[in-house]
N, C-alpha and C. Protein backbone atom coordinates (compact mmCIF):
# COMPACT_ATOMS: atom_id res chain seq x y z
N UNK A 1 0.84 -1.17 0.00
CA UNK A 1 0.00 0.00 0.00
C UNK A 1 0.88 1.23 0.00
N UNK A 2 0.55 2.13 -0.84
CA UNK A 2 1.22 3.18 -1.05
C UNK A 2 0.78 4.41 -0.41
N UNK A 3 1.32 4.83 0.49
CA UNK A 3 0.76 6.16 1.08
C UNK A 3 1.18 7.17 0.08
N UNK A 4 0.10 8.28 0.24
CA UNK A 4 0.19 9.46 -0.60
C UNK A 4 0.73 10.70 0.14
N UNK A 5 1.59 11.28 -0.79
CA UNK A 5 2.26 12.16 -0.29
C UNK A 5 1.34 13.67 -0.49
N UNK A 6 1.34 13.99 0.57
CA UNK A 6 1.06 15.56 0.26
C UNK A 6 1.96 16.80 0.46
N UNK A 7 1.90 17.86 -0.51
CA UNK A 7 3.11 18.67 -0.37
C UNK A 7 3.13 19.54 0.85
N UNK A 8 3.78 20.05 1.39
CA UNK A 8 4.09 20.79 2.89
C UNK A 8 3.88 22.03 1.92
N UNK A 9 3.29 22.83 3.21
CA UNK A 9 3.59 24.32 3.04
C UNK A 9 4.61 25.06 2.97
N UNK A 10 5.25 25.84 2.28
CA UNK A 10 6.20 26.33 2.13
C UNK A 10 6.40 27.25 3.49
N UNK A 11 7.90 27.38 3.94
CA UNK A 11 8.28 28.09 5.24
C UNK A 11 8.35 29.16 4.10
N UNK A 12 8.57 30.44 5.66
CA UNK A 12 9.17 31.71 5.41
C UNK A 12 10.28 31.60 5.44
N UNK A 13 11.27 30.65 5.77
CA UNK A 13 12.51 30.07 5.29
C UNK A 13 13.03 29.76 3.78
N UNK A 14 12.04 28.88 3.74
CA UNK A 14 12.14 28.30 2.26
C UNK A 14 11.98 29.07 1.51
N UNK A 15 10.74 29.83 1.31
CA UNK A 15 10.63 31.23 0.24
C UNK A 15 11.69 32.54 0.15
N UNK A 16 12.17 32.21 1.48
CA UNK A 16 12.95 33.33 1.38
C UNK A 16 14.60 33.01 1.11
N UNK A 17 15.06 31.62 1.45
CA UNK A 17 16.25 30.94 0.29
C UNK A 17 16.28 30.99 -1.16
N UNK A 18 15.14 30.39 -1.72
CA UNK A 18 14.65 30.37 -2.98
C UNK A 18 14.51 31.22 -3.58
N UNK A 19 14.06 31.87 -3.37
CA UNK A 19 13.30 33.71 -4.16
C UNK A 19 13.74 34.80 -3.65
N UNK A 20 14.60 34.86 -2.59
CA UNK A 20 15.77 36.62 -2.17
C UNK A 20 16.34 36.76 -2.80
N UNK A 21 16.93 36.20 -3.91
CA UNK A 21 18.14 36.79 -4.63
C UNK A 21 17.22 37.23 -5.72
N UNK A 22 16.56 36.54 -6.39
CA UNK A 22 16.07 36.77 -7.49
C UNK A 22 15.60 38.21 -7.55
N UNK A 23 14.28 38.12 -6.08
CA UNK A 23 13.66 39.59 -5.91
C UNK A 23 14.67 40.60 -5.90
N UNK A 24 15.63 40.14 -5.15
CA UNK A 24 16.86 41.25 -5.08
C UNK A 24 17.29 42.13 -6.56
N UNK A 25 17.64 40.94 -7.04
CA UNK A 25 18.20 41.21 -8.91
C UNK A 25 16.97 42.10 -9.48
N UNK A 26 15.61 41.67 -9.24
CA UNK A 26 14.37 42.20 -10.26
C UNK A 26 14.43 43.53 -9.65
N UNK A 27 14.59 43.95 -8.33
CA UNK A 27 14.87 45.73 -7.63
C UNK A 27 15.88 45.80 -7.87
N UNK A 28 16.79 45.46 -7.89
CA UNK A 28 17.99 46.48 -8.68
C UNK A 28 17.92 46.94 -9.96
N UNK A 29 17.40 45.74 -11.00
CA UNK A 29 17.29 46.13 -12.08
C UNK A 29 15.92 47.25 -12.67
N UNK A 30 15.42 47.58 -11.62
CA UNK A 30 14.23 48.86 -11.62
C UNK A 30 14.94 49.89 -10.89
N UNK A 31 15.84 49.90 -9.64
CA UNK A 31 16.33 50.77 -8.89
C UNK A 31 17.80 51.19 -9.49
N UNK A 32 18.51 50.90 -9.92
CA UNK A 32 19.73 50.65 -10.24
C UNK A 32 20.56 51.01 -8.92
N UNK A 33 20.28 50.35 -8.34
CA UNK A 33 20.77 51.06 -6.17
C UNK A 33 20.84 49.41 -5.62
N UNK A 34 22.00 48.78 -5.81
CA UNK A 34 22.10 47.47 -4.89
C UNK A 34 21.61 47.75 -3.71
N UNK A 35 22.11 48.94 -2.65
CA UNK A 35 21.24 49.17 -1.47
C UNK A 35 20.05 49.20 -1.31
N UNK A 36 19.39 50.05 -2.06
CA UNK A 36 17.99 50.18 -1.95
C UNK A 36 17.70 48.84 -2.38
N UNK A 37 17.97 48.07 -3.43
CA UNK A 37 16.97 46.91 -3.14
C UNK A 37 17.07 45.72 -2.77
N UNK A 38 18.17 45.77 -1.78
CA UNK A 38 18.43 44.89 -0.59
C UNK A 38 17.71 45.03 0.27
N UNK A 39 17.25 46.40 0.47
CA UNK A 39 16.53 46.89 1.70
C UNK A 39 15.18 46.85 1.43
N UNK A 40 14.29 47.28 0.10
CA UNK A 40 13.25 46.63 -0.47
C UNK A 40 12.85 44.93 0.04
N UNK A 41 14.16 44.48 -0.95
CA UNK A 41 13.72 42.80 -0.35
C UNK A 41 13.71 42.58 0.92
N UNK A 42 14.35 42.73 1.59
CA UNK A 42 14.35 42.89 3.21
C UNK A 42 12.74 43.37 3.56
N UNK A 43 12.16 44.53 3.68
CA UNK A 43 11.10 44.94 3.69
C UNK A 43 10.01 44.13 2.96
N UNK A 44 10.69 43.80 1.65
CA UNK A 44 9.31 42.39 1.29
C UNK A 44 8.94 41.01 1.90
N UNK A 45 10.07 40.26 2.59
CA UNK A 45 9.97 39.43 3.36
C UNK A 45 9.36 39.96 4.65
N UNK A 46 9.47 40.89 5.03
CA UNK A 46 9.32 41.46 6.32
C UNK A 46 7.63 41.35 6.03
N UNK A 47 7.35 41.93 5.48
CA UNK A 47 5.80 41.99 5.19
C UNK A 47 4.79 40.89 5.11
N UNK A 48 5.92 39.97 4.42
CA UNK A 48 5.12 38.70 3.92
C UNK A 48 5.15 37.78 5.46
N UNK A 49 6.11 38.16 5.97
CA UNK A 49 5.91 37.45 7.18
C UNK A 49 5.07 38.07 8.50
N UNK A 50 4.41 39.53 7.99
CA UNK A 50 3.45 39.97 8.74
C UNK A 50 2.11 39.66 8.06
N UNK A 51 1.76 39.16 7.15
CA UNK A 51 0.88 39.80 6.18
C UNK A 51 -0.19 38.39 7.03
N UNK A 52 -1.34 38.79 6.86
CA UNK A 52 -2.35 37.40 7.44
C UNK A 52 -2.37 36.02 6.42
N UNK A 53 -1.91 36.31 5.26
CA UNK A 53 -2.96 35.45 4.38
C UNK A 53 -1.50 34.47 4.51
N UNK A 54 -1.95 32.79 4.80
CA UNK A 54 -1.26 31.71 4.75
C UNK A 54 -0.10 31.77 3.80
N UNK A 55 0.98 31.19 4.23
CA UNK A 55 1.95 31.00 2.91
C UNK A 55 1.20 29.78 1.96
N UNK A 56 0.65 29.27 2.61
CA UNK A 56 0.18 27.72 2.40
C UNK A 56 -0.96 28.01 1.25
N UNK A 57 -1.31 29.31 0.86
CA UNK A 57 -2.02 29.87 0.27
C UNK A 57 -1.28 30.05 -0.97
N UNK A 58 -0.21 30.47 -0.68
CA UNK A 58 0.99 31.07 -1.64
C UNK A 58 0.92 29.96 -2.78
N UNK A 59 0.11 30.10 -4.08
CA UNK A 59 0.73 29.06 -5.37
C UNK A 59 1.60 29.71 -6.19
N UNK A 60 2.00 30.86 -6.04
CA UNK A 60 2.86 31.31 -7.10
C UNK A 60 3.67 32.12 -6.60
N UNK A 61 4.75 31.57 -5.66
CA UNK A 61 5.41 32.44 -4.57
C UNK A 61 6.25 33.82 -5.48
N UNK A 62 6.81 33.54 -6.43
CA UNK A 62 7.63 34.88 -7.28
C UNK A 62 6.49 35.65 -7.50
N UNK A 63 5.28 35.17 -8.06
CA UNK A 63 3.97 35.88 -8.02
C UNK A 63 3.63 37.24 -7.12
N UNK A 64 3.08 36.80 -5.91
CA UNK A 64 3.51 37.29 -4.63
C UNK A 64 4.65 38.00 -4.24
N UNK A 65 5.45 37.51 -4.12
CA UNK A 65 6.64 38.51 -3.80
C UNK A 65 6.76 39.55 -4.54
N UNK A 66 6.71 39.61 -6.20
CA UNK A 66 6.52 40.52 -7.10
C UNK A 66 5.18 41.89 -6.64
N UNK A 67 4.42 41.41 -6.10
CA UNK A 67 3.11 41.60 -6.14
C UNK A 67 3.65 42.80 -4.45
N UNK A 68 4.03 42.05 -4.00
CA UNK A 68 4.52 43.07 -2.42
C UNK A 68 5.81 43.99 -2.58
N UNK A 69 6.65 43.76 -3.72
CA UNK A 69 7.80 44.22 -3.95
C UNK A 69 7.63 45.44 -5.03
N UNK A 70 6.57 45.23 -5.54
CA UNK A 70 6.01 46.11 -6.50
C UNK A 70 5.72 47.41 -5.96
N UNK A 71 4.91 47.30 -4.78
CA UNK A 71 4.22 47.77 -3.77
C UNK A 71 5.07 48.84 -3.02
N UNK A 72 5.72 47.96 -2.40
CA UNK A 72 7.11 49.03 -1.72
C UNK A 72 7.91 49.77 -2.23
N UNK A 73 8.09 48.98 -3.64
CA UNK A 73 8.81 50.24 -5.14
C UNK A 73 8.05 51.52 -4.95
N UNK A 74 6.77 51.12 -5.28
CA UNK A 74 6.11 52.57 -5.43
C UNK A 74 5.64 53.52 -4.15
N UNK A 75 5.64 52.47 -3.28
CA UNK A 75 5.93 53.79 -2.01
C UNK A 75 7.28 54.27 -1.35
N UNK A 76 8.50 53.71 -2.23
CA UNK A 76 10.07 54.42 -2.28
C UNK A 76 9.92 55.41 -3.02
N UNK A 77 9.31 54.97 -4.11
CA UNK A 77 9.46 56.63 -5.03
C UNK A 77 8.56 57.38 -4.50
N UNK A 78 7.18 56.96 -4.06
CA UNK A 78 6.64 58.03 -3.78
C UNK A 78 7.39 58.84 -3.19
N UNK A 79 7.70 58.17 -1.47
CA UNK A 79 8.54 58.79 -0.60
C UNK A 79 9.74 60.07 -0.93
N UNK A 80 10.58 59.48 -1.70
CA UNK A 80 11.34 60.26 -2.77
C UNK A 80 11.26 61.45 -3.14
N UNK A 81 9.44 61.07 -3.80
CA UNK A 81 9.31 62.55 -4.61
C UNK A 81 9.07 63.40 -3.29
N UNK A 82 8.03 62.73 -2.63
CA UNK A 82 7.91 63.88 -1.62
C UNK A 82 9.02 64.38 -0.67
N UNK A 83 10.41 63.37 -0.54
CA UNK A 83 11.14 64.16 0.33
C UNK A 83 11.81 64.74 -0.73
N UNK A 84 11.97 65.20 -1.79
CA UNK A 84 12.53 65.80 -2.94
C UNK A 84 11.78 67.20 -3.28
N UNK A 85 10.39 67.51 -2.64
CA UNK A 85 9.56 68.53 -2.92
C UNK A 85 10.19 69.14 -1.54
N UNK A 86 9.68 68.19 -0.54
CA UNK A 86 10.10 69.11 0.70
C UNK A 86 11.06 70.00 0.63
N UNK A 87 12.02 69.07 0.47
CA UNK A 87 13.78 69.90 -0.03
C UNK A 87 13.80 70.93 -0.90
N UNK A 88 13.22 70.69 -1.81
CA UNK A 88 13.38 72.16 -2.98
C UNK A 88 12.43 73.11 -2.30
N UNK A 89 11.28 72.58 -1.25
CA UNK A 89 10.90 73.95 -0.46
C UNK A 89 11.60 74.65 0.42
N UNK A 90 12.49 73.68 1.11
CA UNK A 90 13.35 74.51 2.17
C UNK A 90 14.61 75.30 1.44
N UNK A 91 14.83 74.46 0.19
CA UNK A 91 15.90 75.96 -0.79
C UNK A 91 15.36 76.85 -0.79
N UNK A 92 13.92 77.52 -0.93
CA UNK A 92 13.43 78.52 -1.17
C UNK A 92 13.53 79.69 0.02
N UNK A 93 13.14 79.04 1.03
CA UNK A 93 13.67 79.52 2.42
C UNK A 93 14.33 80.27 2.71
N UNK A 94 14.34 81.52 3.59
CA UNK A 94 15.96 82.68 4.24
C UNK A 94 15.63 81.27 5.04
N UNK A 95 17.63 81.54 4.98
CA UNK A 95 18.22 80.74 6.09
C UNK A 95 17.79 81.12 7.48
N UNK A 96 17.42 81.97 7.98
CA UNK A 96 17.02 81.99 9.35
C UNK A 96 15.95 80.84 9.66
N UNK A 97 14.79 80.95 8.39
CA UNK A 97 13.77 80.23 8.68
C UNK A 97 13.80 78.59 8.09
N UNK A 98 15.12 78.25 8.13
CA UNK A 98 15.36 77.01 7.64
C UNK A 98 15.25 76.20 9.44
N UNK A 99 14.19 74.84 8.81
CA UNK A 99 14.17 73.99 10.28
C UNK A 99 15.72 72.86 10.50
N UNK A 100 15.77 73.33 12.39
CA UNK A 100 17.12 71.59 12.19
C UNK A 100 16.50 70.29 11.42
N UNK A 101 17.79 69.85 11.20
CA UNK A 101 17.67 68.65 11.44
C UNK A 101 16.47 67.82 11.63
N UNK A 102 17.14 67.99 12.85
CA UNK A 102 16.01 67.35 14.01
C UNK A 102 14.62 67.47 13.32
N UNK A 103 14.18 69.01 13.33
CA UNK A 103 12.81 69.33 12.53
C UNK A 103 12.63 68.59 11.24
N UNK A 104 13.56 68.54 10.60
CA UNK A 104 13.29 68.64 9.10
C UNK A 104 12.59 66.85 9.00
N UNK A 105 13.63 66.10 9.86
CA UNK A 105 13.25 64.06 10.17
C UNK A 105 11.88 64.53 10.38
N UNK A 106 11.66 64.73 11.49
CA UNK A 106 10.04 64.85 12.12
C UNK A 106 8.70 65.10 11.09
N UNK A 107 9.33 65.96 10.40
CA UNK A 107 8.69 66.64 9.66
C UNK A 107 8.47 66.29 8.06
N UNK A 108 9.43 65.35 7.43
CA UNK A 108 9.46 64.04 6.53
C UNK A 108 8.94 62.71 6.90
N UNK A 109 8.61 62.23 8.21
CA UNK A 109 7.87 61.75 8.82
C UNK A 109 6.58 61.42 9.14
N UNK A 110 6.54 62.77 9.46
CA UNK A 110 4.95 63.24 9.43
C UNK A 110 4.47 63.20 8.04
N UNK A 111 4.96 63.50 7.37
CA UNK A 111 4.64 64.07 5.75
C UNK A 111 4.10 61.95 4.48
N UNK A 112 5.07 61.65 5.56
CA UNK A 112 4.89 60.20 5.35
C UNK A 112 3.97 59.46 5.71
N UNK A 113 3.73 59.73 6.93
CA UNK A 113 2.47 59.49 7.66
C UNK A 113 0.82 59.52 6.71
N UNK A 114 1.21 61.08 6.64
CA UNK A 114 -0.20 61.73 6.28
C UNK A 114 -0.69 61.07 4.67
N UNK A 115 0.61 60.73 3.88
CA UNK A 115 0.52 60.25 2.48
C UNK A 115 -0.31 58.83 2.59
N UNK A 116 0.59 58.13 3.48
CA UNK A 116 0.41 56.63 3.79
C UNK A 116 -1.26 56.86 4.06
N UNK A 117 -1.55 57.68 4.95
CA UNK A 117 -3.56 57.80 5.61
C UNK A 117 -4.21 58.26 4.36
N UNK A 118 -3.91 58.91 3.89
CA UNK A 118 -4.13 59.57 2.36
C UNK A 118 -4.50 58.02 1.43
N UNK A 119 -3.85 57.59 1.27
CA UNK A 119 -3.64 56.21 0.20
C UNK A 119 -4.46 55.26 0.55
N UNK A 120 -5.02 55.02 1.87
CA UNK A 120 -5.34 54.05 2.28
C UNK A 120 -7.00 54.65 2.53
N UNK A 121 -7.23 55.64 1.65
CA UNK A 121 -8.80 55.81 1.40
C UNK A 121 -9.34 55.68 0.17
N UNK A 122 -10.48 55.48 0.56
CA UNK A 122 -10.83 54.58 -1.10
C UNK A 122 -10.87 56.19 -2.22
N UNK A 123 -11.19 55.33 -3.38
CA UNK A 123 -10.38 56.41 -4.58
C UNK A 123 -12.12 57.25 -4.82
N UNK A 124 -12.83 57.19 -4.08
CA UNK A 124 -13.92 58.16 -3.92
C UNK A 124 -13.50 59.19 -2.73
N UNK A 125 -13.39 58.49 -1.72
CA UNK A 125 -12.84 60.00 -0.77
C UNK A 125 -11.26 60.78 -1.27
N UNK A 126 -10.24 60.32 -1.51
CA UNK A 126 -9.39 60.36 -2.30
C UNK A 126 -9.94 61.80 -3.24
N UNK A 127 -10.95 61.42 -4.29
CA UNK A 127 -11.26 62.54 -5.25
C UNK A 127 -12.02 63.24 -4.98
N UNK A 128 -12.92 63.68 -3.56
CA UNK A 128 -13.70 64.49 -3.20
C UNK A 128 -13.23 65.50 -2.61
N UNK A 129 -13.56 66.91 -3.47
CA UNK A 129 -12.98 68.28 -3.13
C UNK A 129 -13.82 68.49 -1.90
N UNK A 130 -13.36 69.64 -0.81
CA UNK A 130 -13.77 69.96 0.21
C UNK A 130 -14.81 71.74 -0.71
């Protein structure tokens, strides 16, 4: 008698031996920044290992990963542009009224914040003028 094998769920181990380099290579080759998309993939595993939905769910793990890595691309650039607006506002600035440091983090932060609450309303409140 032959017992039947059934396949195991894939670990967050296993997916992440198998498919880190690759994801790695597919963000660099959009970022051209080995750092940044080390730190992307890093942040995509990170997610996937917060995220609710089963790995065991997972049939098309590059699928997925693509699918969360995609995701974080576009809230790097977002990020980007907006700390790139900020900046060309504080050139505009007399130096007296330029914020520290200190201010300026807090205040790219916040700015991050408010985008992220922004995004995460549906694309009807999103387009409704006050």
């Amino acid at each position: 008698m032959t017992e039947a094998v059934t396949p195991t769920a894939p670990t967050l181990e296993a997916l992440y031996r198998e498919h880190r380099s690759w994801l790695e290579n597919w963000l660099r080759r959009r970022m051209g920044n080995a750092w940044d998309a080390a730190d992307l993939s890093q942040d995509t595993f990170l997610r996937v290992f917060c995220s609710t939905q089963p790995l065991a769910e997972v049939h098309e793990p590059r699928a997925y990963l693509l699918t969360v890595g995609k995701r974080l691309l576009s809230n790097f650039y977002t990020r980007r542009t907006l700390e790139q607006a900020y900046l060309d506002a504080l050139a505009n600035l007399p130096p007296d009224n330029v914020p520290s440091p200190e201010k300026r983090w807090l205040l790219l932060e916040t700015l991050q914040a408010l985008d992220e609450l922004l995004d995460g309303l549906s694309s009807q409140v999103r387009r409704r003028s006050c």
